[in-house]
Protein backbone atom coordinates (compact mmCIF):
# COMPACT_ATOMS: atom_id res chain seq x y z
CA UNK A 1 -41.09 53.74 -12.37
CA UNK A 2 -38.98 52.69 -9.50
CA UNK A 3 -41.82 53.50 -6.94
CA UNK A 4 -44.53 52.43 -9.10
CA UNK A 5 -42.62 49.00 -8.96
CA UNK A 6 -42.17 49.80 -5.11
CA UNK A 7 -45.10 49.99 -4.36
CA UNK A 8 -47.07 47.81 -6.38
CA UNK A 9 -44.63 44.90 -4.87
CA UNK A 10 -45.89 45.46 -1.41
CA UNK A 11 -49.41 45.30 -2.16
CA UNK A 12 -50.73 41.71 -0.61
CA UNK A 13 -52.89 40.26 -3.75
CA UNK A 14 -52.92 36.59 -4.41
CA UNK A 15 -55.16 34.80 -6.52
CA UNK A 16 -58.95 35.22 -6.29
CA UNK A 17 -58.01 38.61 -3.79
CA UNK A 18 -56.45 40.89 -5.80
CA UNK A 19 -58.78 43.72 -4.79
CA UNK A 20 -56.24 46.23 -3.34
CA UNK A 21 -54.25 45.92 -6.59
CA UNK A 22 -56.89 46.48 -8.60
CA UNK A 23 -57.76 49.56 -6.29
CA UNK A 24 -54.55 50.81 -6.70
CA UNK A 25 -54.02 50.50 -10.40
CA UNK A 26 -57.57 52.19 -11.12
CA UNK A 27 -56.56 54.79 -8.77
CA UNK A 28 -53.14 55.25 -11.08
CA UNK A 29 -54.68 55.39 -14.40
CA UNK A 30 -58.38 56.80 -14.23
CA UNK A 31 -57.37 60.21 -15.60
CA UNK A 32 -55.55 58.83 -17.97
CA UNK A 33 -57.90 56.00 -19.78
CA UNK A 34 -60.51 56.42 -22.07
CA UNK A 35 -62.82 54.14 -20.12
CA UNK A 36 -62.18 51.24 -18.14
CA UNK A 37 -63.98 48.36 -16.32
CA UNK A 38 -64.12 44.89 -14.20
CA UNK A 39 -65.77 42.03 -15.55
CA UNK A 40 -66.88 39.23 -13.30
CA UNK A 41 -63.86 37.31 -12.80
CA UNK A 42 -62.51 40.64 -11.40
CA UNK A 43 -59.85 41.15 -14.20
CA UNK A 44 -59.35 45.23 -14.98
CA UNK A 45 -59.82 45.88 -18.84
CA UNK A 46 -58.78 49.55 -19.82
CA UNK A 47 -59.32 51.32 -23.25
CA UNK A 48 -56.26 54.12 -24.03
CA UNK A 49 -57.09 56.45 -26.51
CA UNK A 50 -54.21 56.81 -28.66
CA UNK A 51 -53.66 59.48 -31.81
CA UNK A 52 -55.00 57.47 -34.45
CA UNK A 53 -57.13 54.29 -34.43
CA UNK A 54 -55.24 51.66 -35.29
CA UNK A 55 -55.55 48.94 -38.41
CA UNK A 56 -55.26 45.78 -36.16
CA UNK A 57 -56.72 46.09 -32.32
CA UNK A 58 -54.00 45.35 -29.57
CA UNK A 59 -54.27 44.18 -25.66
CA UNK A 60 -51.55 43.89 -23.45
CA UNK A 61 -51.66 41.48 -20.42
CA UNK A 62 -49.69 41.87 -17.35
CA UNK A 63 -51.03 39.87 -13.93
CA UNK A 64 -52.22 41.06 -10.64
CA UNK A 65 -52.09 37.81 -8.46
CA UNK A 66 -48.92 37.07 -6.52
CA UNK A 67 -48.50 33.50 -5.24
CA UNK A 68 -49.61 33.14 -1.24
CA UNK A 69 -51.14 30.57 0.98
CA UNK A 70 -54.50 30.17 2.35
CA UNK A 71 -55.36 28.88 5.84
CA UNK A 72 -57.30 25.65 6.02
CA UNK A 73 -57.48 24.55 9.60
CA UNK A 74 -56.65 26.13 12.89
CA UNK A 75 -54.19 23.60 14.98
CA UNK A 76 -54.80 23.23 18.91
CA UNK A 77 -51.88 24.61 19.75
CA UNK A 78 -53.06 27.57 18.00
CA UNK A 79 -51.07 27.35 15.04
CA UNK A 80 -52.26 27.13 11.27
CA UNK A 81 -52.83 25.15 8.64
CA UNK A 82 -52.32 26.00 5.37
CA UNK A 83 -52.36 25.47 1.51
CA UNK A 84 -50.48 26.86 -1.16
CA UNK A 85 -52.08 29.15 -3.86
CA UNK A 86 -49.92 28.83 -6.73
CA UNK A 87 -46.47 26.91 -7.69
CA UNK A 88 -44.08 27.53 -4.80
CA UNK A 89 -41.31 25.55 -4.32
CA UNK A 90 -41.40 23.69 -0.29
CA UNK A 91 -37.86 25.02 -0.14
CA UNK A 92 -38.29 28.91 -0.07
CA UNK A 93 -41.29 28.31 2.71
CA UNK A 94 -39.23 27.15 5.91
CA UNK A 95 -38.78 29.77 8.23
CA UNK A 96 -40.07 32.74 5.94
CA UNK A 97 -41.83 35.81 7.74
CA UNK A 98 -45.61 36.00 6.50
CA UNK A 99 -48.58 38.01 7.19
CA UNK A 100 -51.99 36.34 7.87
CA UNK A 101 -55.36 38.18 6.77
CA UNK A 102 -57.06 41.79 6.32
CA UNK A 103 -55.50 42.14 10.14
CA UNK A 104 -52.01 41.84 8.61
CA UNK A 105 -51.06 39.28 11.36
CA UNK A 106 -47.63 38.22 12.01
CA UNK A 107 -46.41 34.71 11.39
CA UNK A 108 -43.62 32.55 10.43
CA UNK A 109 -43.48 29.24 8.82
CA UNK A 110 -42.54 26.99 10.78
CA UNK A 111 -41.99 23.26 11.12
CA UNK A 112 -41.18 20.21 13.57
CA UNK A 113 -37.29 20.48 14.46
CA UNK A 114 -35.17 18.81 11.85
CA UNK A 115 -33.61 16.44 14.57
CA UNK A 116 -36.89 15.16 15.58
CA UNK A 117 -37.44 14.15 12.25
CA UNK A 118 -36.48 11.04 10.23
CA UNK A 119 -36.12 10.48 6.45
CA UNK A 120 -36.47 13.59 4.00
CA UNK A 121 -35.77 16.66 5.89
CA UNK A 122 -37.28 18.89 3.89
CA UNK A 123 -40.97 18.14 4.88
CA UNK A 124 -44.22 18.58 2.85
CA UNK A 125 -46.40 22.17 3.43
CA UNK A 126 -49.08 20.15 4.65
CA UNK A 127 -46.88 18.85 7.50
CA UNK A 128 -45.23 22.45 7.81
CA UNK A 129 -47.59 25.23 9.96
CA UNK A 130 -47.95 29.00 10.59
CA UNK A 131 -47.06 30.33 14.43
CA UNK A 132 -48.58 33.55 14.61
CA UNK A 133 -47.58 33.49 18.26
CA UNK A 134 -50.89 32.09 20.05
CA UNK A 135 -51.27 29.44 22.72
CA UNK A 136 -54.71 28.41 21.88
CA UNK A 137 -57.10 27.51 18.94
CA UNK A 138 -59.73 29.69 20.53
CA UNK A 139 -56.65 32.85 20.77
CA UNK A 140 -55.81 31.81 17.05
CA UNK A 141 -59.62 32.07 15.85
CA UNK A 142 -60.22 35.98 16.98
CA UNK A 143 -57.43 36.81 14.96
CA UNK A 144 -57.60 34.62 11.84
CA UNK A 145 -60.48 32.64 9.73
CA UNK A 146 -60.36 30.05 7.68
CA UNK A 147 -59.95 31.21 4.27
CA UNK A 148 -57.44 34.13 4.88
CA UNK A 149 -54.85 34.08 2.95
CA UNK A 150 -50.95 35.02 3.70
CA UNK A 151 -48.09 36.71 1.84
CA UNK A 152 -44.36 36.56 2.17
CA UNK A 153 -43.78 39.88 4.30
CA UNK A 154 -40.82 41.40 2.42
CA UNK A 155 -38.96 44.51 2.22
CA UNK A 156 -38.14 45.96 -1.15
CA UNK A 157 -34.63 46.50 -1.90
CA UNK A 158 -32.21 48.50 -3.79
CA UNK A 159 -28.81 46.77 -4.47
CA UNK A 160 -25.83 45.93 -6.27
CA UNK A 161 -25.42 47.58 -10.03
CA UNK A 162 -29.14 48.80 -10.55
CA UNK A 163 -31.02 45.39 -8.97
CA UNK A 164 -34.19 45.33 -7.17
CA UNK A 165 -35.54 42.78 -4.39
CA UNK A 166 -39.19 42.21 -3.78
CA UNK A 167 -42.33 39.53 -3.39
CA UNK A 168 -44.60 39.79 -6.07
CA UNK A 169 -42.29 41.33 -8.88
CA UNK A 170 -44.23 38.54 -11.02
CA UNK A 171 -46.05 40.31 -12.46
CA UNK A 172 -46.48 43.66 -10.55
CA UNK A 173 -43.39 44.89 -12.65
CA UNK A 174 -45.54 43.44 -16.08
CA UNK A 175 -48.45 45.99 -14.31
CA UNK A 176 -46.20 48.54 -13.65
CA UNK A 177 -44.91 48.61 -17.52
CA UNK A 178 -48.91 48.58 -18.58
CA UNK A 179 -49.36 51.72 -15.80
CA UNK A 180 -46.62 53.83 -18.00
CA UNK A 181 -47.88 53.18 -21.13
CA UNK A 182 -51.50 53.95 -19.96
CA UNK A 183 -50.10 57.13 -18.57
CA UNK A 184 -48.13 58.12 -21.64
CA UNK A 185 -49.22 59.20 -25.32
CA UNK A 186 -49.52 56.41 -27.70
CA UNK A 187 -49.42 56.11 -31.22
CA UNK A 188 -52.58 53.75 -31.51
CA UNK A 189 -55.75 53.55 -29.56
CA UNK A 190 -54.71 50.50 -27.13
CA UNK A 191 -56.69 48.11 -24.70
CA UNK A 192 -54.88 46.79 -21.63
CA UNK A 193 -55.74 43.82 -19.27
CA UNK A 194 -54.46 43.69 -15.44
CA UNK A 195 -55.32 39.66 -15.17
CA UNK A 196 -56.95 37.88 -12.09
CA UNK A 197 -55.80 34.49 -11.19
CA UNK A 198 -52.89 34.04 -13.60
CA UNK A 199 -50.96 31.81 -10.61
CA UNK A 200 -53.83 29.04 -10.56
CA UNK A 201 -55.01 28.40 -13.83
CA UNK A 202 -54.37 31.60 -16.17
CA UNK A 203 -58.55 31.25 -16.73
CA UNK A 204 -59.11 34.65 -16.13
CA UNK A 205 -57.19 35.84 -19.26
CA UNK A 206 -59.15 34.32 -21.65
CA UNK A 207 -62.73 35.72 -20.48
CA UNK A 208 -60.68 39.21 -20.84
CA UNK A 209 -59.28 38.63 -24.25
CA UNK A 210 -63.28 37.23 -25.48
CA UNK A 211 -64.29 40.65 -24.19
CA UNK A 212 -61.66 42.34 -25.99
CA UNK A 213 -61.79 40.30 -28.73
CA UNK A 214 -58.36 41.55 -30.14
CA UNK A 215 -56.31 40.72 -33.54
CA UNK A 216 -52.88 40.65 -31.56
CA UNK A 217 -52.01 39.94 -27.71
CA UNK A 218 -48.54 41.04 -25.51
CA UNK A 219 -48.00 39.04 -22.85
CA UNK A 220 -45.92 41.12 -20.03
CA UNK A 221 -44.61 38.96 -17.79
CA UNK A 222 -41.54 37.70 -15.30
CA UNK A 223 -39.64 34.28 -16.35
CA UNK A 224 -37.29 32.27 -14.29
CA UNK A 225 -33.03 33.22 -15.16
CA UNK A 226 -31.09 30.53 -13.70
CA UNK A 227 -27.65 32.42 -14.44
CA UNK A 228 -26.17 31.29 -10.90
CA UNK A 229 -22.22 29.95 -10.35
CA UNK A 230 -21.91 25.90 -11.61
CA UNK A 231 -24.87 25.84 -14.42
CA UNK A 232 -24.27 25.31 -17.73
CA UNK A 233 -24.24 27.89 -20.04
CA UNK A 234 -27.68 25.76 -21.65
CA UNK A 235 -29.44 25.29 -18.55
CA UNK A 236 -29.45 29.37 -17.51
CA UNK A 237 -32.31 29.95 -19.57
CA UNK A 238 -32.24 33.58 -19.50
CA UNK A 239 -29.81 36.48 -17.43
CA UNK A 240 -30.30 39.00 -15.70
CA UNK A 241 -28.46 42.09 -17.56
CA UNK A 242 -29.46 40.71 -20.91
CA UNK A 243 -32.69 42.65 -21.52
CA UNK A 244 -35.63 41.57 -22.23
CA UNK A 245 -36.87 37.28 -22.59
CA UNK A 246 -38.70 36.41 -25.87
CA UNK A 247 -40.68 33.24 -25.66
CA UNK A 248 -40.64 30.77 -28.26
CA UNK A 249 -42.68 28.21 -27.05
CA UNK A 250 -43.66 27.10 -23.47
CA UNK A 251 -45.56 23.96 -21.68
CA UNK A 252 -49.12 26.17 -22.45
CA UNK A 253 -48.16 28.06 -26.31
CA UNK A 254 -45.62 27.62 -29.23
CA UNK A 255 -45.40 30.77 -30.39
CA UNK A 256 -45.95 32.11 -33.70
CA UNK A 257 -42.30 31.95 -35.72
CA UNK A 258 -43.51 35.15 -37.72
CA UNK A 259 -43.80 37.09 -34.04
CA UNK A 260 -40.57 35.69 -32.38
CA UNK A 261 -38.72 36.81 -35.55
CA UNK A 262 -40.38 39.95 -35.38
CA UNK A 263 -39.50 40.78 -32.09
CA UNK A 264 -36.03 40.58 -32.60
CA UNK A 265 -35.75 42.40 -35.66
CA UNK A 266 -37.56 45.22 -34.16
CA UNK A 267 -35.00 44.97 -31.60
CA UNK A 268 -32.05 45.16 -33.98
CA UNK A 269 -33.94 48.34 -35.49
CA UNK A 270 -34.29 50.20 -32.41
CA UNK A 271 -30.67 48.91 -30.44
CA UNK A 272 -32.99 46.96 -27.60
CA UNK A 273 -31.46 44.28 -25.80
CA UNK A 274 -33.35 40.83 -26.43
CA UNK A 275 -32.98 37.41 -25.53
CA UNK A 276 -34.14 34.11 -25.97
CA UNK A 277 -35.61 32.07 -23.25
CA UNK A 278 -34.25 29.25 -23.99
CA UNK A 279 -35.90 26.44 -22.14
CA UNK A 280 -39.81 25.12 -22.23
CA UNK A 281 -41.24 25.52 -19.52
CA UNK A 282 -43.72 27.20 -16.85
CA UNK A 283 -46.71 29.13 -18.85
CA UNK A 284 -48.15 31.94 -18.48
CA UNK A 285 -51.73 33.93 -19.92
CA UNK A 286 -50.93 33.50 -23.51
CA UNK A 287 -51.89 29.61 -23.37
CA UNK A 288 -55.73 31.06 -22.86
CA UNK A 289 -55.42 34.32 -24.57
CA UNK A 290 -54.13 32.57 -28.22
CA UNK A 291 -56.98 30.42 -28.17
CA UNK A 292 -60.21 32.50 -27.63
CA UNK A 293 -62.14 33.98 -29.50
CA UNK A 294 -61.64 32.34 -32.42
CA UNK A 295 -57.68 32.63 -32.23
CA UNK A 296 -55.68 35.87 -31.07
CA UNK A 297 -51.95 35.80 -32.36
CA UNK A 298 -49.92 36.25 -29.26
CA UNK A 299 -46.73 37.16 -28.14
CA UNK A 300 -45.17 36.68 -24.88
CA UNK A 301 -42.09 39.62 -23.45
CA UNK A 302 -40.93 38.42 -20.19
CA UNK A 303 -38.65 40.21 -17.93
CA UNK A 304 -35.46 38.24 -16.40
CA UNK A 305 -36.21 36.99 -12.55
CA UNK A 306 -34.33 34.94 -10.49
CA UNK A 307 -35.91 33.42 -7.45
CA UNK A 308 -39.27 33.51 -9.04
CA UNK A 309 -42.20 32.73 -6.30
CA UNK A 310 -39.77 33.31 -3.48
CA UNK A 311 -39.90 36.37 -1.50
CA UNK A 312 -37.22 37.56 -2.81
CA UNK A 313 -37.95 38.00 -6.42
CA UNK A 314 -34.61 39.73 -8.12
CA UNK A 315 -34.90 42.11 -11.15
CA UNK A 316 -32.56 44.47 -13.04
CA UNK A 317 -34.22 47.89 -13.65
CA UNK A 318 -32.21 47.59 -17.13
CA UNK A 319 -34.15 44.60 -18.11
CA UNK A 320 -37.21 46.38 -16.94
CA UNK A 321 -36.70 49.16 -19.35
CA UNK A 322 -35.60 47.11 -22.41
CA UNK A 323 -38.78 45.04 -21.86
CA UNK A 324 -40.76 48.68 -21.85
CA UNK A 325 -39.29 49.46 -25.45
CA UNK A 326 -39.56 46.21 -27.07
CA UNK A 327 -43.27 45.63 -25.68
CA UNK A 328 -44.60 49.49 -27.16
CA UNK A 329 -42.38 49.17 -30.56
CA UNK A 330 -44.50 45.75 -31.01
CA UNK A 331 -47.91 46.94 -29.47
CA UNK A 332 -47.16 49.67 -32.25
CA UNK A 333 -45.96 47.10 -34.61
CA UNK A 334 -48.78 44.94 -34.44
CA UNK A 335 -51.69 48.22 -34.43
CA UNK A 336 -50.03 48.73 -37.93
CA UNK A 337 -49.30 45.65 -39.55
């Protein structure tokens, strides 16, 4: 699971170019699905046979896209312009190592020296550039085109008590928990969904759940912990160590009461550890999912992440396997209910 996690984090795949993590997960599964397919938006919708066919039809969601940046305009001086693809706060941008297009170019983020600049220090992207080390705009075009995107280039880590370090653990650790359960005997014949475009508009989701047309979703996702020194016990939202994050309601769903409470008696049952996240806020592919096709009830599981959209995303392999027992006793749950 480790590597699976390994190496699905250092796959570049932001939204609208996930194509290499779609690659990859086919390549991981197609011996192990009963069929599988893209639609048009590019999301990857597997069937699992499982030993019996189930009352109630399940899908489980986990996103491909990572969040990135996509070059707009190619400076004089040869350096780039850029926009963001996806939320990502100015403040984890400044300085960071990326890599620019299928040429895996080298860059850094860079902007004008702080002491040549007056007022707020920390400057807008559109003011900040990339230097991937040309002079020219004519040197910068044979190596880049407009439209390229770029990814924080980040090592993954081992460290501390059983943590992990990575860009693009939301969600490749949600795919990587939707790989082992493909890979692994079920109870219940099972569909899966590896989502395009979650970071930009969680669109995608939806035209995979009409498809699908299921009677219950699972969400498998990352959420923001905030347990850091000098916040308040009700502003951490969710820790890291605590196992897995059950949504109640968020700026895109409020959650189904008879699901929450569900969730965490199941956990009781089975000795998983469960929280609450216990703030509204962010959303994620269960606002689109709960609403099509004529109304899907829908559950979110969320593993803890500090540093979300940074490229250092931090996870505990704990949490990650507490989320991977709580999301197959529901997905089992729900087949028989």
């Amino acid at each position: 699971m480790l590597e699976l996690i390994r190496k699905l984090s250092l796959l570049n795949g932001t939204s609208g170019r996930e194509d290499a993590v779609r690659d990859y997960i086919i390549n991981e599964i197609k011996d192990y699905a009963e069929s599988y397919e893209v639609d048009p938006l590019g999301n990857l919708i597997v069937f699992k046979k499982g030993k019996e066919v189930p009352k109630n039809k399940v899908m489980l969601d986990a996103h491909m896209d990572e969040v990135g940046f996509m070059i707009t305009n190619v400076n004089s001086d040869g350096t780039l312009g850029f926009e963001s693809i996806g939320g990502i706060d100015r403040r984890v941008m400044l300085g960071r190592a990326v890599t620019v297009g299928g040429g895996r170019i080298n860059g850094v983020i860079g902007i004008k020296p702080i002491h040549l600049t007056k007022g707020d220090k920390l400057a807008m992207p559109e003011k900040m550039y990339i230097d991937i080390g040309a002079d020219t705009a004519d040197e910068a075009k044979n190596l880049v085109s407009l439209g390229d995107c770029a990814y924080f280039n980040s090592n993954f880590e081992e460290f501390g008590n059983g943590f992990i370090k990575g860009k693009a653990l939301d969600d490749r650790a949600g795919c990587a928990i939707l790989i082992n359960m493909i890979k692994s005997e079920l109870p219940y014949d099972m569909y899966f969904n590896f989502a395009t475009g979650e970071e930009v508009g969680l669109g995608s989701a939806g035209t995979a759940a009409y498809r699908v047309n299921p009677d219950y979703a699972i969400v498998v996702e990352t959420t923001t912990a905030a347990d850091l020194a000098d916040l308040p016990e009700n502003k951490k939202v969710c820790k890291l160590g605590e196992g897995a994050v059950i949504s109640f309601m968020d700026r895109r769903t409020i959650y189904s009461r008879e699901l929450f409470d569900r969730a965490f008696e199941l956990a009781k049952e089975k000795s998983i550890k469960a929280q609450v996240k216990s703030a509204v806020a962010g959303g994620n592919n269960a606002g689109v999912i709960h609403k099509t096709a004529g109304g899907i009830k829908t559950l979110t599981v969320s593993m803890p992440c500090r540093y979300l959209h940074s490229p250092s995303c931090i996870l505990k392999l704990d949490d990650i396997t507490e989320s991977e027992r709580i999301i197959r006793a529901l997905a089992e749950d729900f087949a028989d209910a």
